[in-house]
PDB file of N, CA and C in Angstrom:
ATOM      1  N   UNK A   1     109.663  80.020 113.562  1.00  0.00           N
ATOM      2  CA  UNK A   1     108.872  80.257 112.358  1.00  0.00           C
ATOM      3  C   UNK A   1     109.745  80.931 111.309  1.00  0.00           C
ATOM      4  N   UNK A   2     109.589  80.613 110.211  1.00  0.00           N
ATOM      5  CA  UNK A   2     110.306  80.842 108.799  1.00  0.00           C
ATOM      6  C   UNK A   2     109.668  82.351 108.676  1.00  0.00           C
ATOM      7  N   UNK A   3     111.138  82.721 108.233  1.00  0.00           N
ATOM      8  CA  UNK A   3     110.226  84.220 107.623  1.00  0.00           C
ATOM      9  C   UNK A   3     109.576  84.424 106.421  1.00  0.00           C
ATOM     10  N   UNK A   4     108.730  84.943 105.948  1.00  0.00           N
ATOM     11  CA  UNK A   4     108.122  85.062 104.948  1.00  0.00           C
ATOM     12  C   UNK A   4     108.932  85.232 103.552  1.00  0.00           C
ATOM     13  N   UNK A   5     108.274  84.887 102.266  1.00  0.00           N
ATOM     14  CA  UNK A   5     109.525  85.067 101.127  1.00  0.00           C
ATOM     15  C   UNK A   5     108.412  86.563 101.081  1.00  0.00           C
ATOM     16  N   UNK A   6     109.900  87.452 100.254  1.00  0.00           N
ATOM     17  CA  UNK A   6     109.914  88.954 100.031  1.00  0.00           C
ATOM     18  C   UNK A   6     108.706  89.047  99.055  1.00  0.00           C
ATOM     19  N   UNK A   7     107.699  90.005  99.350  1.00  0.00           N
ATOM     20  CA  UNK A   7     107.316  90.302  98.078  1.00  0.00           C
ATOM     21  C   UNK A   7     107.807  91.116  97.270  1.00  0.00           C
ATOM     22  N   UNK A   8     108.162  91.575  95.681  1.00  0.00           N
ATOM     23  CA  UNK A   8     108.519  92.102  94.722  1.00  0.00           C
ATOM     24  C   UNK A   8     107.856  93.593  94.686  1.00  0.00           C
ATOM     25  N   UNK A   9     108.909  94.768  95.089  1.00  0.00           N
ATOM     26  CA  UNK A   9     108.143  95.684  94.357  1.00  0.00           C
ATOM     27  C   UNK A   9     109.005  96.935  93.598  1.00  0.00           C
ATOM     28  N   UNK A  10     108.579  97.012  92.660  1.00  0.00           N
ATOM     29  CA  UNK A  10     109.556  97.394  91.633  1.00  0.00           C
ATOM     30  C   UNK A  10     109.364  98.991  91.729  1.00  0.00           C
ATOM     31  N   UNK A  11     110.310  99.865  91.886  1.00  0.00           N
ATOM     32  CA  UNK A  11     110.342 101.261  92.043  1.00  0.00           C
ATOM     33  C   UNK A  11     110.814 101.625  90.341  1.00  0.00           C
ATOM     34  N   UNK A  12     110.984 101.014  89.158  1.00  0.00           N
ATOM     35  CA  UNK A  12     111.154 101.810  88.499  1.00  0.00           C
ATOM     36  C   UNK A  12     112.090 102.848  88.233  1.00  0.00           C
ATOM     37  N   UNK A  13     113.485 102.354  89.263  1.00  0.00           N
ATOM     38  CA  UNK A  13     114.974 102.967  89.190  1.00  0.00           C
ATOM     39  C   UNK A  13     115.738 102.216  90.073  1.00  0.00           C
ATOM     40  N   UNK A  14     116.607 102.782  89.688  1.00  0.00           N
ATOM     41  CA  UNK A  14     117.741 102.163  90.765  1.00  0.00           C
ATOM     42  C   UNK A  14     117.527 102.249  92.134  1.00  0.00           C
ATOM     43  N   UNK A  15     117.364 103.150  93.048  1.00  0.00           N
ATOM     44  CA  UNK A  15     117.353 103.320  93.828  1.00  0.00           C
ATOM     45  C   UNK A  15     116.503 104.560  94.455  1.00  0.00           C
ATOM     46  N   UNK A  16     115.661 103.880  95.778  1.00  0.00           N
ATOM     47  CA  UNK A  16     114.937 104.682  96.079  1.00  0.00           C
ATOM     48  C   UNK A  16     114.848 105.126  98.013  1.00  0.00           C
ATOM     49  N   UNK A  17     114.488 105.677  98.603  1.00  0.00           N
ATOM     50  CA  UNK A  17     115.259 106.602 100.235  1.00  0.00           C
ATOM     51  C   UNK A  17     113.807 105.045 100.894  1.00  0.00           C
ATOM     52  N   UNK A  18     114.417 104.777 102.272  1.00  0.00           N
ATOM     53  CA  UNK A  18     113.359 103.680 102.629  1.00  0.00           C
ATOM     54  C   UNK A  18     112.120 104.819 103.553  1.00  0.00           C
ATOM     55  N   UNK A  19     111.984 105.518 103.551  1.00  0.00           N
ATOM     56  CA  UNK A  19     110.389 106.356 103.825  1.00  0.00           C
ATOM     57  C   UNK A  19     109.529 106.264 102.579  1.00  0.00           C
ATOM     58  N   UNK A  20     110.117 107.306 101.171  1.00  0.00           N
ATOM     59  CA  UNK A  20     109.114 107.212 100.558  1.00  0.00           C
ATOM     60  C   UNK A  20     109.093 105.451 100.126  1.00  0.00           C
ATOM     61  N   UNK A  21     110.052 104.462 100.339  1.00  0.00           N
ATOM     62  CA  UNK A  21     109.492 103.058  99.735  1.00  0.00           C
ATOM     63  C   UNK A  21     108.051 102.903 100.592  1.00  0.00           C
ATOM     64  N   UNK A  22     108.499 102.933 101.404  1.00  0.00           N
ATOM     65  CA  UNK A  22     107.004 102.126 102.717  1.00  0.00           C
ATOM     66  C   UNK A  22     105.749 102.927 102.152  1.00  0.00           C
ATOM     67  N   UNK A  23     105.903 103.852 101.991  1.00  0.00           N
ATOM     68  CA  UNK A  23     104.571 104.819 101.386  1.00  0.00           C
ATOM     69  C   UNK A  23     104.244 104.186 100.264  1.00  0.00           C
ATOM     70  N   UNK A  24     105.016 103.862  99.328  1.00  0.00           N
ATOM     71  CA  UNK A  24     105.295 103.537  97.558  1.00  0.00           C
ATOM     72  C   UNK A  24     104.568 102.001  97.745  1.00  0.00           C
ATOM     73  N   UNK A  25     105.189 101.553  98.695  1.00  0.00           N
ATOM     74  CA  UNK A  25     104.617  99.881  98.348  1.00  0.00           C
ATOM     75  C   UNK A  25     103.408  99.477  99.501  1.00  0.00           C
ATOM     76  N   UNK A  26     103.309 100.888  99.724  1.00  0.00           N
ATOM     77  CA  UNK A  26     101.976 100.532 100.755  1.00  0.00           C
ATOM     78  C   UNK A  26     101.564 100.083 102.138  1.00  0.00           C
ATOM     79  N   UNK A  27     103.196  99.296 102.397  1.00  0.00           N
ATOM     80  CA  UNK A  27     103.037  99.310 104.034  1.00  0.00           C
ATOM     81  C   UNK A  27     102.441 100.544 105.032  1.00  0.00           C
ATOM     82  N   UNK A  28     102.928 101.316 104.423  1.00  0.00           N
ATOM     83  CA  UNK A  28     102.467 102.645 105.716  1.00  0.00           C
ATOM     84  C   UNK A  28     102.012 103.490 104.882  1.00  0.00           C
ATOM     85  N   UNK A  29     101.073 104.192 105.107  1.00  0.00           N
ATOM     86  CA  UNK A  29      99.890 105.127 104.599  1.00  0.00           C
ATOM     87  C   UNK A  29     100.086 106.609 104.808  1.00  0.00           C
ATOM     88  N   UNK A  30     100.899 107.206 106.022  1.00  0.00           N
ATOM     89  CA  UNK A  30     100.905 108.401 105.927  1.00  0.00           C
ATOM     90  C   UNK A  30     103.252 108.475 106.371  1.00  0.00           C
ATOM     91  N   UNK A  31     103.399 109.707 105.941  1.00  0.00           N
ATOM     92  CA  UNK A  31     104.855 110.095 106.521  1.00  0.00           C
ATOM     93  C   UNK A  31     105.121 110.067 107.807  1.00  0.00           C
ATOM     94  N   UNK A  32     104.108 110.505 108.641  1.00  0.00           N
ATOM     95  CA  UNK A  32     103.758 110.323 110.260  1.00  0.00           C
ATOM     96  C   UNK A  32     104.036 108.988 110.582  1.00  0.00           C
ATOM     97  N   UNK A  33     103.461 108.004 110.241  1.00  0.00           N
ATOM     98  CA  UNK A  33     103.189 106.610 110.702  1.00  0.00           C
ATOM     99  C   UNK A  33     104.467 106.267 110.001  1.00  0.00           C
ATOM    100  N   UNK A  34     105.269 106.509 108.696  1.00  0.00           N
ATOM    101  CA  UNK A  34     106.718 105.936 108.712  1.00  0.00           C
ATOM    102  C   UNK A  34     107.716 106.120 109.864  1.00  0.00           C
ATOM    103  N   UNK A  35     107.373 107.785 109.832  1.00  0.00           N
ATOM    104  CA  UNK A  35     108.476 108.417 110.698  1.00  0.00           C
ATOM    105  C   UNK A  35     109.083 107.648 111.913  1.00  0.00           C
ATOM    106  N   UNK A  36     107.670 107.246 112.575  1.00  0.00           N
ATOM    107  CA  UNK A  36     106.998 106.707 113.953  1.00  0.00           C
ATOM    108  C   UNK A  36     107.692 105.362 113.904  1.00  0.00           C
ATOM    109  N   UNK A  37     107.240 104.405 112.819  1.00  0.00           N
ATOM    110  CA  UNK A  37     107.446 103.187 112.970  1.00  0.00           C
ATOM    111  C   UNK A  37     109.532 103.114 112.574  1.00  0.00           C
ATOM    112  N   UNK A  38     109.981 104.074 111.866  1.00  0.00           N
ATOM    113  CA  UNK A  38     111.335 104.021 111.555  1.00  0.00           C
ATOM    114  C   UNK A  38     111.847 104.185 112.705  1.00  0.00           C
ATOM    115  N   UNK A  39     111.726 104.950 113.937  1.00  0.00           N
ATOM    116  CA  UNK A  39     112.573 105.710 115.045  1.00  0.00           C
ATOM    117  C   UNK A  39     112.475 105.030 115.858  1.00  0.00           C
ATOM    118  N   UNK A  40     111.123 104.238 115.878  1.00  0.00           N
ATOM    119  CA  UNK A  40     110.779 103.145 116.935  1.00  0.00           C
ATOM    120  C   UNK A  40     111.341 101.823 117.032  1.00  0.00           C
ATOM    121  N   UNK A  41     111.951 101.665 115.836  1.00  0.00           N
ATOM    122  CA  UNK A  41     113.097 100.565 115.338  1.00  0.00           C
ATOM    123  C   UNK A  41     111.991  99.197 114.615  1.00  0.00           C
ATOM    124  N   UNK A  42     111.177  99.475 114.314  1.00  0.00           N
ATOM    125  CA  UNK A  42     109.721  98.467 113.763  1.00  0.00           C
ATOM    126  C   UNK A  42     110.465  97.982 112.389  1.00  0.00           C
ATOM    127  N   UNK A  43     111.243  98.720 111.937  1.00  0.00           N
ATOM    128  CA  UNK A  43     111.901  98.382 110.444  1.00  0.00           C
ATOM    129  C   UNK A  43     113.232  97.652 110.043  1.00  0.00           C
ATOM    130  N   UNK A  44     113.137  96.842 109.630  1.00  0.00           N
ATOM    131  CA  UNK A  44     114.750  95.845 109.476  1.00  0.00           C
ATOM    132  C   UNK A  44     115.017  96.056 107.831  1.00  0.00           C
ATOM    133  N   UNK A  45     115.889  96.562 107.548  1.00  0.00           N
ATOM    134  CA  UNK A  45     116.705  96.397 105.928  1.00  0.00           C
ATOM    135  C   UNK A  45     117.391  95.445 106.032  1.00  0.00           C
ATOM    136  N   UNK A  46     117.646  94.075 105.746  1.00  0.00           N
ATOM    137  CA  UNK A  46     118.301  93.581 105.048  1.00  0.00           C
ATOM    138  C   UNK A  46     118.369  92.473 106.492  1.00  0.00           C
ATOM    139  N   UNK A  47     117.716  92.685 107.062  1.00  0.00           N
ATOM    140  CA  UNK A  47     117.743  91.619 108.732  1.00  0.00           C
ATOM    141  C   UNK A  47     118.402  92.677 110.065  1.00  0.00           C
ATOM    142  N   UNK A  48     118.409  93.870 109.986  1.00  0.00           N
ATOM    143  CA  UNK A  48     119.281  94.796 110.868  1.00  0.00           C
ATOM    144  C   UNK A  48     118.037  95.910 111.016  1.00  0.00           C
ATOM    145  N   UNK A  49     117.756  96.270 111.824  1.00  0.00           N
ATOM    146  CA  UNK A  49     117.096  97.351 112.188  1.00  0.00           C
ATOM    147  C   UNK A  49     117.414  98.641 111.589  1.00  0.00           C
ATOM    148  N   UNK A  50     116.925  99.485 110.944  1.00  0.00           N
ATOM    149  CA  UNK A  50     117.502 100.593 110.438  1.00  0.00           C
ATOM    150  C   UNK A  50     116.377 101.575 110.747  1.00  0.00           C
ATOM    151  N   UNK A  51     117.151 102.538 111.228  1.00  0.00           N
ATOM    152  CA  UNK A  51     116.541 104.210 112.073  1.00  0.00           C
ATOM    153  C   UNK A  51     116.734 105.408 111.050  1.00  0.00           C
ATOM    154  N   UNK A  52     117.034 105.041 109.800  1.00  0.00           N
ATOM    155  CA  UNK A  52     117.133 106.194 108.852  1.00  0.00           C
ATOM    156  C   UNK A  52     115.976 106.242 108.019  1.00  0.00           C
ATOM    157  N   UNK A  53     115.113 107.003 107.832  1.00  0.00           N
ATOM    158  CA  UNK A  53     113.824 107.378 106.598  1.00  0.00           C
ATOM    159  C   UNK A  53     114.989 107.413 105.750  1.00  0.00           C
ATOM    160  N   UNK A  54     115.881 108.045 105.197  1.00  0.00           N
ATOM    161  CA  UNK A  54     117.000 108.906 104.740  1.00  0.00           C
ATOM    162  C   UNK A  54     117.957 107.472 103.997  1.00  0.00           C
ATOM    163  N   UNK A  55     117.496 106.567 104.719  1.00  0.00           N
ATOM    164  CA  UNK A  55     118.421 105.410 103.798  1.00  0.00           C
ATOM    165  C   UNK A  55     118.141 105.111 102.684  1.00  0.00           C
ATOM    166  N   UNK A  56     119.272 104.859 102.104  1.00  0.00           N
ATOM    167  CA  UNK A  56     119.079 104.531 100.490  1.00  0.00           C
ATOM    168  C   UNK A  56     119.111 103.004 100.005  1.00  0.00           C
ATOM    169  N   UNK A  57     117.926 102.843  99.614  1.00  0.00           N
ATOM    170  CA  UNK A  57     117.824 101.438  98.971  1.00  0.00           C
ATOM    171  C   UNK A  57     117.840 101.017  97.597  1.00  0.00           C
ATOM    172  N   UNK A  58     118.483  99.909  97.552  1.00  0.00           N
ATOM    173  CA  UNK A  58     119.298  99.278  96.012  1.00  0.00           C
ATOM    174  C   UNK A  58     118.528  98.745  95.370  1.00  0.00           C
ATOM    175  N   UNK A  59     118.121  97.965  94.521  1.00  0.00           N
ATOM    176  CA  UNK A  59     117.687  96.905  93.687  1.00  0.00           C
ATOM    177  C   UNK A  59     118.245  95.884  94.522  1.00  0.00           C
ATOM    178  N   UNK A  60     117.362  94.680  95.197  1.00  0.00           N
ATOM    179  CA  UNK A  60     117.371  93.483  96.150  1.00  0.00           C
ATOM    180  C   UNK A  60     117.418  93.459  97.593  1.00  0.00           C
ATOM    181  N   UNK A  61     117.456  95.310  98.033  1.00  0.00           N
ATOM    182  CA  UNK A  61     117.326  94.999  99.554  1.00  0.00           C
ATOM    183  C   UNK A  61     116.279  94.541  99.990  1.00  0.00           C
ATOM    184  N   UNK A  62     115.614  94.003 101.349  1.00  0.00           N
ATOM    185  CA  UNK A  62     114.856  93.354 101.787  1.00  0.00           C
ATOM    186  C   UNK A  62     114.208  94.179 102.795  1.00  0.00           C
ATOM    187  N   UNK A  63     113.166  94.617 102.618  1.00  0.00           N
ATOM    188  CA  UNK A  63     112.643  95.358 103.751  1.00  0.00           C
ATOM    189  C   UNK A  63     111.734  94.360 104.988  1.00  0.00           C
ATOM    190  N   UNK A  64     111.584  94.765 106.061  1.00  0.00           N
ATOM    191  CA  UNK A  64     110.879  93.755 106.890  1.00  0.00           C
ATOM    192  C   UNK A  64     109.949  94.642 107.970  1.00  0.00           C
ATOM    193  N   UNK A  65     108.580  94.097 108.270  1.00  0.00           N
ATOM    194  CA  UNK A  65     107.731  95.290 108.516  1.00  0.00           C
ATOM    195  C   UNK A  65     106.703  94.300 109.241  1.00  0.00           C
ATOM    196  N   UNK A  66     106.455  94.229 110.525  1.00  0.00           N
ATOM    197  CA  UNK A  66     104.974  93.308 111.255  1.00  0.00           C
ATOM    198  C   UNK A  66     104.894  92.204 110.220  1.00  0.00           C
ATOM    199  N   UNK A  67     106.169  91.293 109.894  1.00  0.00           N
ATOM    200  CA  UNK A  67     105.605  89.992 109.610  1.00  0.00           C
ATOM    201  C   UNK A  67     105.874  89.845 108.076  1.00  0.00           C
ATOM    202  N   UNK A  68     105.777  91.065 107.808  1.00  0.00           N
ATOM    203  CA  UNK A  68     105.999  91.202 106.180  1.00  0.00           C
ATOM    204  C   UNK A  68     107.317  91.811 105.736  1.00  0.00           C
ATOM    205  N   UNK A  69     107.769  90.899 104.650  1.00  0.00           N
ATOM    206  CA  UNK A  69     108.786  91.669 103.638  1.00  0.00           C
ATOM    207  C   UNK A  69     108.824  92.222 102.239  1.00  0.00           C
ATOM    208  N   UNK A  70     109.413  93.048 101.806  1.00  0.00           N
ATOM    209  CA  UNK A  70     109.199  93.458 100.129  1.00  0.00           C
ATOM    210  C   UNK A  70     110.814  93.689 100.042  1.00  0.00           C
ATOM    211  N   UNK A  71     111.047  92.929  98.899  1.00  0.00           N
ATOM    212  CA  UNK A  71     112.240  93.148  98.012  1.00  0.00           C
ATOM    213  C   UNK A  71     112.160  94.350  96.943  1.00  0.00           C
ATOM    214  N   UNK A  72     113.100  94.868  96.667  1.00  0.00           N
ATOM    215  CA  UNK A  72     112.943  96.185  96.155  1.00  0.00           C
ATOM    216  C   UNK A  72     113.526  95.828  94.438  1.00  0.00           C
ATOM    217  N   UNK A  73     113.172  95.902  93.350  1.00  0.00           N
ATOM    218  CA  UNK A  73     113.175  95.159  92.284  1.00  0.00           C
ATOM    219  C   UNK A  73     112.972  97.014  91.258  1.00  0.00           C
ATOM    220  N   UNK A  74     114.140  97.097  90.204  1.00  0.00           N
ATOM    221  CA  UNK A  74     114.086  98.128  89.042  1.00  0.00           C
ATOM    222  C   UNK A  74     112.721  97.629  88.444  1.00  0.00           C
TER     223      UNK A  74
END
């Protein structure tokens, strides 16, 4: 199965840490449930699993989350 195309979500700067994104674009609802789903390895940047809340994301990375993706757009 094809992966889904990214949805667009625009942070309004250059760059923003991938915890508060998931909060920002709504995948995850509380800091708890990021924390949880980041450590647990549930989160792929760019097709790679990434274990950092603390990572810093660009304008076009690709986040990937239960099926869903969001591209990160100024």
């Amino acid at each position: 199965m094809a992966s889904p195309a990214p949805q667009d979500v625009s942070i309004g700067s250059e760059m923003i840490r991938l915890g508060p994104f998931l909060k920002f674009a709504g995948v995850l609802d509380s800091g708890g449930d990021v924390k949880e789903a980041i450590i647990d390895g549930y989160v792929q940047v760019n097709g790679e699993i990434e274990r950092r809340r603390g990572r810093q994301l660009q304008v076009g990375d690709v986040i990937a989350f239960e099926g869903r993706a969001f591209r990160v757009q100024a």
